[in-house]
C-alpha atoms as a PDB file:
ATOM      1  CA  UNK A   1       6.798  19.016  -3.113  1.00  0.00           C
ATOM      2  CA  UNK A   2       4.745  17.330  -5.539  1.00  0.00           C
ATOM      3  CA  UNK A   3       5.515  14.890  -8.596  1.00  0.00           C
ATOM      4  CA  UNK A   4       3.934  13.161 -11.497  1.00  0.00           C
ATOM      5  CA  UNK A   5       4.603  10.074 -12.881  1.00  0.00           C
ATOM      6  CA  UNK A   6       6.633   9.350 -15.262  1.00  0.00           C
ATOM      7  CA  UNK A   7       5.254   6.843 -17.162  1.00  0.00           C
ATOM      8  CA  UNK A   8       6.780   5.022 -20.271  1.00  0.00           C
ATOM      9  CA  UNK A   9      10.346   4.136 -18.627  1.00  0.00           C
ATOM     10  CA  UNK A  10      11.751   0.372 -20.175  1.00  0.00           C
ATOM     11  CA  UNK A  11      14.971  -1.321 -19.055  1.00  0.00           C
ATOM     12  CA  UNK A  12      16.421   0.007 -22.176  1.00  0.00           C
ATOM     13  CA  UNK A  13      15.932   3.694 -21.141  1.00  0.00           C
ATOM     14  CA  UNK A  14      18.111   3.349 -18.487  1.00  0.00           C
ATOM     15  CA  UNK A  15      22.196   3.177 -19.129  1.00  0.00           C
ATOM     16  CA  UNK A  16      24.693   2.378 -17.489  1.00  0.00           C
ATOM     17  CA  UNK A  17      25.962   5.943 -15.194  1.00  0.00           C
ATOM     18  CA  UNK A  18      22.136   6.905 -14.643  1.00  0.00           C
ATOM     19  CA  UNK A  19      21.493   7.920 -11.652  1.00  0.00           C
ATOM     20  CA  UNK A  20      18.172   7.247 -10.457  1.00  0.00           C
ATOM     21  CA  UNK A  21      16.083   6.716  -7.200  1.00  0.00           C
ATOM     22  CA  UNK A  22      14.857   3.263  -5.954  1.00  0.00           C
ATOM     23  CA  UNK A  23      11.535   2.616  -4.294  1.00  0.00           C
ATOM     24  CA  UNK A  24      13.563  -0.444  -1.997  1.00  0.00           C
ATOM     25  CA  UNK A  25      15.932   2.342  -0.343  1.00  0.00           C
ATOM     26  CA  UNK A  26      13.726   5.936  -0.172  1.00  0.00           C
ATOM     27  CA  UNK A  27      16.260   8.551   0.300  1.00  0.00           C
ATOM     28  CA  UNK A  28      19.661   6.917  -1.359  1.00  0.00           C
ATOM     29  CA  UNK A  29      20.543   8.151  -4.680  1.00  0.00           C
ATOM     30  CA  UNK A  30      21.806   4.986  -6.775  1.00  0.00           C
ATOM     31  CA  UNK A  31      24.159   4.995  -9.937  1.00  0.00           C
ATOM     32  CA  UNK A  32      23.110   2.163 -12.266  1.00  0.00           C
ATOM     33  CA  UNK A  33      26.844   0.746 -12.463  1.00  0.00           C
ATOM     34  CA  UNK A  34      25.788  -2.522 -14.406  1.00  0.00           C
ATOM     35  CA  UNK A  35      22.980  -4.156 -16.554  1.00  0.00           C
ATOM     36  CA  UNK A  36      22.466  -7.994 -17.772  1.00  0.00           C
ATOM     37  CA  UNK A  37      20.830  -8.077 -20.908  1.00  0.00           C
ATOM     38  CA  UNK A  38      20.280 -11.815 -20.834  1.00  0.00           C
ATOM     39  CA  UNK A  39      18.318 -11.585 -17.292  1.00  0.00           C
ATOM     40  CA  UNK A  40      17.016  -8.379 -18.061  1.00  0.00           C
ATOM     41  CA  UNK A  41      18.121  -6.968 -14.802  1.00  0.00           C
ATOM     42  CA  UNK A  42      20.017  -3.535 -13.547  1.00  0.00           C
ATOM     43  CA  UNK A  43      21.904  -3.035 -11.081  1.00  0.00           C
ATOM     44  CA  UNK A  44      22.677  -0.291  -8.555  1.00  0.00           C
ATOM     45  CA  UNK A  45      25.138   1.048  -6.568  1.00  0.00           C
ATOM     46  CA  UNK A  46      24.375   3.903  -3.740  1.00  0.00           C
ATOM     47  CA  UNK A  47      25.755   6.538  -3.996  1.00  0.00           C
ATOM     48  CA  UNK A  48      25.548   8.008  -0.195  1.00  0.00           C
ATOM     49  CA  UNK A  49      26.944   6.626   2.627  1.00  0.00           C
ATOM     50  CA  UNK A  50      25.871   3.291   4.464  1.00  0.00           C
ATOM     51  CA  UNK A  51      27.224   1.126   6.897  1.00  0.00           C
ATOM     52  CA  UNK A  52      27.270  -1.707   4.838  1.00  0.00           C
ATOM     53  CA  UNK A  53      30.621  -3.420   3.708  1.00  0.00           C
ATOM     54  CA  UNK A  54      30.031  -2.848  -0.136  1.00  0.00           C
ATOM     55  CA  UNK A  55      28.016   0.130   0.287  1.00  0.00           C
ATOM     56  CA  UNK A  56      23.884  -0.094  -0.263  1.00  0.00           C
ATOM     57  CA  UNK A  57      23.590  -2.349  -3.587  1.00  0.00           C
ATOM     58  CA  UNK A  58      20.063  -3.544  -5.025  1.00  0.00           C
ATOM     59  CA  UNK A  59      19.368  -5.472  -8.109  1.00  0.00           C
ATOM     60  CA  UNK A  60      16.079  -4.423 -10.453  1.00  0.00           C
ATOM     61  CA  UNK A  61      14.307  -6.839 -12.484  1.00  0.00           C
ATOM     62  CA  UNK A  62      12.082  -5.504 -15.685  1.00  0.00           C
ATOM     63  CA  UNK A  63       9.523  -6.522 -13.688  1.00  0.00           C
ATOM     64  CA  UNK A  64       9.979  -4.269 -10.948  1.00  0.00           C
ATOM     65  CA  UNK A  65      11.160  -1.296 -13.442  1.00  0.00           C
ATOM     66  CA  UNK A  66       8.189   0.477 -11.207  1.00  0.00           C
ATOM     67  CA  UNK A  67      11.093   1.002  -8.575  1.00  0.00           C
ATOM     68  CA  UNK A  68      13.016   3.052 -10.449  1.00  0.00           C
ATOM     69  CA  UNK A  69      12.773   6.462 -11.436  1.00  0.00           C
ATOM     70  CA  UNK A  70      14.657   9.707 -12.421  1.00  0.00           C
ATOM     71  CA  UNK A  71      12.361  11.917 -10.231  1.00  0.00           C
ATOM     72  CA  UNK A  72      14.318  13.244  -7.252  1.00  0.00           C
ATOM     73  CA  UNK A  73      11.080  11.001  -5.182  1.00  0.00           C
ATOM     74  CA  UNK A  74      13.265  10.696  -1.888  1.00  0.00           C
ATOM     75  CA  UNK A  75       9.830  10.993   0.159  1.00  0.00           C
ATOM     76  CA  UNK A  76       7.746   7.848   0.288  1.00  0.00           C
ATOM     77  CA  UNK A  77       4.637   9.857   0.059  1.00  0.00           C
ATOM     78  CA  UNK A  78       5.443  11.209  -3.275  1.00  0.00           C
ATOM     79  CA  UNK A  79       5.953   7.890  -5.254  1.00  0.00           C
ATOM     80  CA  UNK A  80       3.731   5.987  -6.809  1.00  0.00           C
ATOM     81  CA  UNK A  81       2.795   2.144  -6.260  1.00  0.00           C
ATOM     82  CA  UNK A  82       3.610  -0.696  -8.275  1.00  0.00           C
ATOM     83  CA  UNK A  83       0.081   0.530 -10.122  1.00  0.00           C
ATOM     84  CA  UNK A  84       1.729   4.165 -10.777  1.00  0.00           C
ATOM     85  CA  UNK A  85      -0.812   5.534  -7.964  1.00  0.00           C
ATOM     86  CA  UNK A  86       0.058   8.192  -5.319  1.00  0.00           C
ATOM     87  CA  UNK A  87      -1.298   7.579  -1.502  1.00  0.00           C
ATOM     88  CA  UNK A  88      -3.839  10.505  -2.160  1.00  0.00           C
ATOM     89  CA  UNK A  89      -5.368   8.925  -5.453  1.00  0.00           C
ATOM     90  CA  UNK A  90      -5.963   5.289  -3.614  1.00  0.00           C
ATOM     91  CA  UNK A  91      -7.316   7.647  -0.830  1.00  0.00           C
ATOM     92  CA  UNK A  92     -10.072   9.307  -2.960  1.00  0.00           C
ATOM     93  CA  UNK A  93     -11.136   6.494  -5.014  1.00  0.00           C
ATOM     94  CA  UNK A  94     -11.609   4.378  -1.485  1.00  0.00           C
ATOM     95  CA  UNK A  95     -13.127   7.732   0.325  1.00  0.00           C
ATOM     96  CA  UNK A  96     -14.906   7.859  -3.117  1.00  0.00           C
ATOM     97  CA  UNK A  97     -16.561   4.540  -3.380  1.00  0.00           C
ATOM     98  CA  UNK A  98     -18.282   4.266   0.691  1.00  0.00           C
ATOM     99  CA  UNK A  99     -20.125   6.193   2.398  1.00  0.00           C
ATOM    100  CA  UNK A 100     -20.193   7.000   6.034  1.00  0.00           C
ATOM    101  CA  UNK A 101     -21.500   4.883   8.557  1.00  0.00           C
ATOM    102  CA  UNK A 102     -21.030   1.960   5.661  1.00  0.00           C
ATOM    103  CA  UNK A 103     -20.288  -1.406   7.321  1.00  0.00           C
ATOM    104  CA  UNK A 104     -16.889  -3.060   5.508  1.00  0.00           C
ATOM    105  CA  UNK A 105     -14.252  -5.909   5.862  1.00  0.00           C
ATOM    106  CA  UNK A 106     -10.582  -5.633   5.977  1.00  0.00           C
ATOM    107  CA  UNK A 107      -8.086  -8.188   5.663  1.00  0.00           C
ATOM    108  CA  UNK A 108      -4.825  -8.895   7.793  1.00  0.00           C
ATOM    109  CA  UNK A 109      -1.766  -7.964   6.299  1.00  0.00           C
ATOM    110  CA  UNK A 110       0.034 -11.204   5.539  1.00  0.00           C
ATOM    111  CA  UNK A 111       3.823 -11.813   5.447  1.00  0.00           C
ATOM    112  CA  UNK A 112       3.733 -12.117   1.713  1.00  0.00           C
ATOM    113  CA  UNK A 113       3.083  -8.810   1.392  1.00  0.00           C
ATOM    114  CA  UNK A 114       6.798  -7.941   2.224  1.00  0.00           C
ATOM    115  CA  UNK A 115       7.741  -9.182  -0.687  1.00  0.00           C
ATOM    116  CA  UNK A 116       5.015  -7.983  -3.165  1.00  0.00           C
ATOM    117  CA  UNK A 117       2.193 -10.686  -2.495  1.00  0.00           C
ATOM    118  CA  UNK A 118      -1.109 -10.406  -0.793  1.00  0.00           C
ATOM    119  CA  UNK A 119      -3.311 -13.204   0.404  1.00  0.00           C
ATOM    120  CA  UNK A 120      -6.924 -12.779   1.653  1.00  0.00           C
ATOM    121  CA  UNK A 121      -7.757 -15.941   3.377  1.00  0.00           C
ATOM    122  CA  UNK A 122     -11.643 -15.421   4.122  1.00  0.00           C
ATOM    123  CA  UNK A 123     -11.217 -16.394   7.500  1.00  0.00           C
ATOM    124  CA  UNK A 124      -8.809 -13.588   8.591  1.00  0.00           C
ATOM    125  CA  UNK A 125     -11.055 -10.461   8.434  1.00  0.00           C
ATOM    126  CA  UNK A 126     -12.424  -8.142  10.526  1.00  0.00           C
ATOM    127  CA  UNK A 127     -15.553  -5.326   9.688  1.00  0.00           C
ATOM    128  CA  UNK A 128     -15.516  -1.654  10.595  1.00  0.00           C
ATOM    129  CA  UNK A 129     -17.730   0.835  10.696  1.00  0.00           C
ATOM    130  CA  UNK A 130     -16.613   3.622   8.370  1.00  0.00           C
ATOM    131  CA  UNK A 131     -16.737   7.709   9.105  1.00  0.00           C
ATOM    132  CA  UNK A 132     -15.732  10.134   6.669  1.00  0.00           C
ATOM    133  CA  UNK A 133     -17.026  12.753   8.624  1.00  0.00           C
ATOM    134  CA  UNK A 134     -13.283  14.953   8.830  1.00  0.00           C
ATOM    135  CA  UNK A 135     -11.939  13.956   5.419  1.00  0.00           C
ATOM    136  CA  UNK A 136     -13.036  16.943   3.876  1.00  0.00           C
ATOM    137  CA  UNK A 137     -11.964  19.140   7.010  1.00  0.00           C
ATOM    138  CA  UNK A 138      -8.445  17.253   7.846  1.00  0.00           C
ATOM    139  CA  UNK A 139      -8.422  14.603   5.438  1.00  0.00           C
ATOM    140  CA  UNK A 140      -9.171  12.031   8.304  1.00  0.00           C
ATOM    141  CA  UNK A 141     -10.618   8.476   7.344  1.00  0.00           C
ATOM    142  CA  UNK A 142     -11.889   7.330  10.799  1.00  0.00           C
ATOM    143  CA  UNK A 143     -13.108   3.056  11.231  1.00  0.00           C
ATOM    144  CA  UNK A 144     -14.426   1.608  14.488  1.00  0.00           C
ATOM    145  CA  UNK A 145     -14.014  -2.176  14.637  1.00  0.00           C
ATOM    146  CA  UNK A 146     -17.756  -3.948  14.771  1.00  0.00           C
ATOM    147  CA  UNK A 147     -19.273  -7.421  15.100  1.00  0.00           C
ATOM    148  CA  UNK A 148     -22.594  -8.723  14.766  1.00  0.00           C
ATOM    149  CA  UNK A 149     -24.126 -11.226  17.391  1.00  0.00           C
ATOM    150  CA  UNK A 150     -26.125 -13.985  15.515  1.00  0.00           C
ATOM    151  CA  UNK A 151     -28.491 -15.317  18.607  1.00  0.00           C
ATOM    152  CA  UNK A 152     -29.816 -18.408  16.844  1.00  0.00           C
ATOM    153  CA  UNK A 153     -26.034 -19.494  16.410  1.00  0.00           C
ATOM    154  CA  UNK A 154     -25.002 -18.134  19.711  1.00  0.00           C
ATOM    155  CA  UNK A 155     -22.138 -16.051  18.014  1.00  0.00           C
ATOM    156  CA  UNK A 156     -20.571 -13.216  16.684  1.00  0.00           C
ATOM    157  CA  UNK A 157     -20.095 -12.687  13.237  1.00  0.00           C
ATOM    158  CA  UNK A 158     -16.701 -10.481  12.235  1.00  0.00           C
ATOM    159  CA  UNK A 159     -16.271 -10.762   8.982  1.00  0.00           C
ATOM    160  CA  UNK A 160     -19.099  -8.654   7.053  1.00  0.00           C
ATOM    161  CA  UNK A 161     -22.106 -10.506   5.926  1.00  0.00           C
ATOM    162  CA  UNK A 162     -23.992  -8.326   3.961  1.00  0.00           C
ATOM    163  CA  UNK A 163     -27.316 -10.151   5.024  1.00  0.00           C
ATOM    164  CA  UNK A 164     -26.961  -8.211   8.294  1.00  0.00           C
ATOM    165  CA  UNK A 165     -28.215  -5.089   8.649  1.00  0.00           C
ATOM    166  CA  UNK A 166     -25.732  -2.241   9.108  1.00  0.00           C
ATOM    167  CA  UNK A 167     -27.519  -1.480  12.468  1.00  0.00           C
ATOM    168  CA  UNK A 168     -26.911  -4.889  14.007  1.00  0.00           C
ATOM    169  CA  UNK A 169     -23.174  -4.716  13.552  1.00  0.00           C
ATOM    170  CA  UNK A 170     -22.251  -3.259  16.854  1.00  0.00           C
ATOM    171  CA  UNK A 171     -19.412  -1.390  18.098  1.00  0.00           C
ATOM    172  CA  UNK A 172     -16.367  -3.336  19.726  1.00  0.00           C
ATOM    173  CA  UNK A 173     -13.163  -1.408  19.498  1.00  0.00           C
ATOM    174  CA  UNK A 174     -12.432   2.195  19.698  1.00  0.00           C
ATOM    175  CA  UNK A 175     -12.578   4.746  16.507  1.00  0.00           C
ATOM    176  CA  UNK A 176      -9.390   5.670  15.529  1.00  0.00           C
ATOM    177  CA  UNK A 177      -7.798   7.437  11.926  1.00  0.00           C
ATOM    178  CA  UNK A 178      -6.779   4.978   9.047  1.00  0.00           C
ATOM    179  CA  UNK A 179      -3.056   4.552   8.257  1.00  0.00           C
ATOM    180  CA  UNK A 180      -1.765   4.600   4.612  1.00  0.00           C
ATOM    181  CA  UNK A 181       1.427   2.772   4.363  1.00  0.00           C
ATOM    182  CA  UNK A 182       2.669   0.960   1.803  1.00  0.00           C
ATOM    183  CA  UNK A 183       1.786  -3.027   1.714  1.00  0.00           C
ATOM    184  CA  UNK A 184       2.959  -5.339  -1.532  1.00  0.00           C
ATOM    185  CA  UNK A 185       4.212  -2.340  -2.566  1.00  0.00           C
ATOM    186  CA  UNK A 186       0.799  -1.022  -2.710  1.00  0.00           C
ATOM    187  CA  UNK A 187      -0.726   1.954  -1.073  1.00  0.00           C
ATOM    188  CA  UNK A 188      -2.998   0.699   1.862  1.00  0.00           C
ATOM    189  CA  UNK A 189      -5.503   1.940   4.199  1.00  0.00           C
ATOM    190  CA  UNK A 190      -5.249   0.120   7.317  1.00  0.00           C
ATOM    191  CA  UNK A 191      -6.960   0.026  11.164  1.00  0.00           C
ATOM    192  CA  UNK A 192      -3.654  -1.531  12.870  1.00  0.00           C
ATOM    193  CA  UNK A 193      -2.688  -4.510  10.542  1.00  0.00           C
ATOM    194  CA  UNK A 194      -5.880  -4.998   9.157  1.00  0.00           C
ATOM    195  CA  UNK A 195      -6.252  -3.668   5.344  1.00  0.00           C
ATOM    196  CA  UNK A 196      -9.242  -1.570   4.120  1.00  0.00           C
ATOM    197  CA  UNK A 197      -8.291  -1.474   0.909  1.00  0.00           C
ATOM    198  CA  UNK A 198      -7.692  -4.867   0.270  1.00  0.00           C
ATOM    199  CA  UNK A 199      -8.804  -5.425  -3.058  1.00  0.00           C
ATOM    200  CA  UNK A 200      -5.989  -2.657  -4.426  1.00  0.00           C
ATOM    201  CA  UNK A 201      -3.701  -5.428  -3.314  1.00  0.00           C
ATOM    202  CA  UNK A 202      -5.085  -8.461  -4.756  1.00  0.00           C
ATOM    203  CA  UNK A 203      -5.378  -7.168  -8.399  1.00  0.00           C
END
């Protein structure tokens, strides 16, 4: 299954007895059942079974009309990001613009980005070694975590300074595939909790 996007949607395209999918409950088809013009907001009603009292309910705001669509997108993989980018297109442009064995920093995933928000704090990073040895093969991004020891501050450096040399960051962690999931409503690439893509977020 594969889906484009639909692009050029506004709150007043959508009507009251729509039907539509929702980005905050993959899988449940949602009538639109009620709209307030004033706040700009629509609201839905599921239309499949739940265990909740009133049934599953979300409210959209036109700022999050990027939640909504018409396309029968009931697999996460298939919709786009608050940016109107699939997984696989933030996949290529990141496989796009490294290289392998290129030295990088993630960031931790904060708790902000639950709720659309992500903050780098500097402090919080970690640098991995990048191979992109099977992506063409099995579409595999691999990382291996790394760390630099500085002697003359008796130290190791884990957040990427780029005055290192790529050959003094050292490995300290095991290699393992990059996960894509979806962070700030975002698509990330992430070694455990700690986001590759980071930037993707932050614009």
């Amino acid at each position: 299954m594969t889906a484009a996007v639909t692009a050029g949607e506004t709150y007043e395209d959508y009507r009251i007895g729509d039907e539509v999918w929702c980005l905050a409950w993959i899988g449940m088809p949602f009538e639109i059942v009620g709209k307030d013009d004033a706040a700009r907001k629509i609201f839905l009603q599921g239309l499949g079974t739940s265990s909740l009292p009133d049934g599953a309910q979300v409210d959209i705001t036109e700022d999050n009309l990027f939640m909504l669509t018409r396309e029968v997108w009931d697999q996460l993989w298939y919709w786009p990001d608050r940016k109107g980018e699939t997984y696989s297109q933030v996949f290529e442009r990141f496989v796009g613009e490294h290289r392998t064995g290129e030295v990088v920093t993630g960031y931790y995933s904060s708790a902000l980005a639950t709720v659309g928000l992500m903050v780098v704090s500097p402090a919080e990073g970690a640098t991995f070694r990048l191979d992109l040895d099977q992506v063409v093969s099995r579409r595999l991004l691999m990382a291996r975590p790394v760390a630099a020891y500085l002697a003359d501050e008796r130290r190791l450096a884990v957040v990427h300074d780029p005055s290192i040399p790529d050959d003094e960051w050292l490995p300290c962690g095991p290699t393992m595939p990059v996960t894509i999931s979806m962070q700030a409503y975002r698509w990330s690439l992430s070694y455990g909790n700690v986001i590759l893509n980071w930037r993707d977020l932050v614009d």
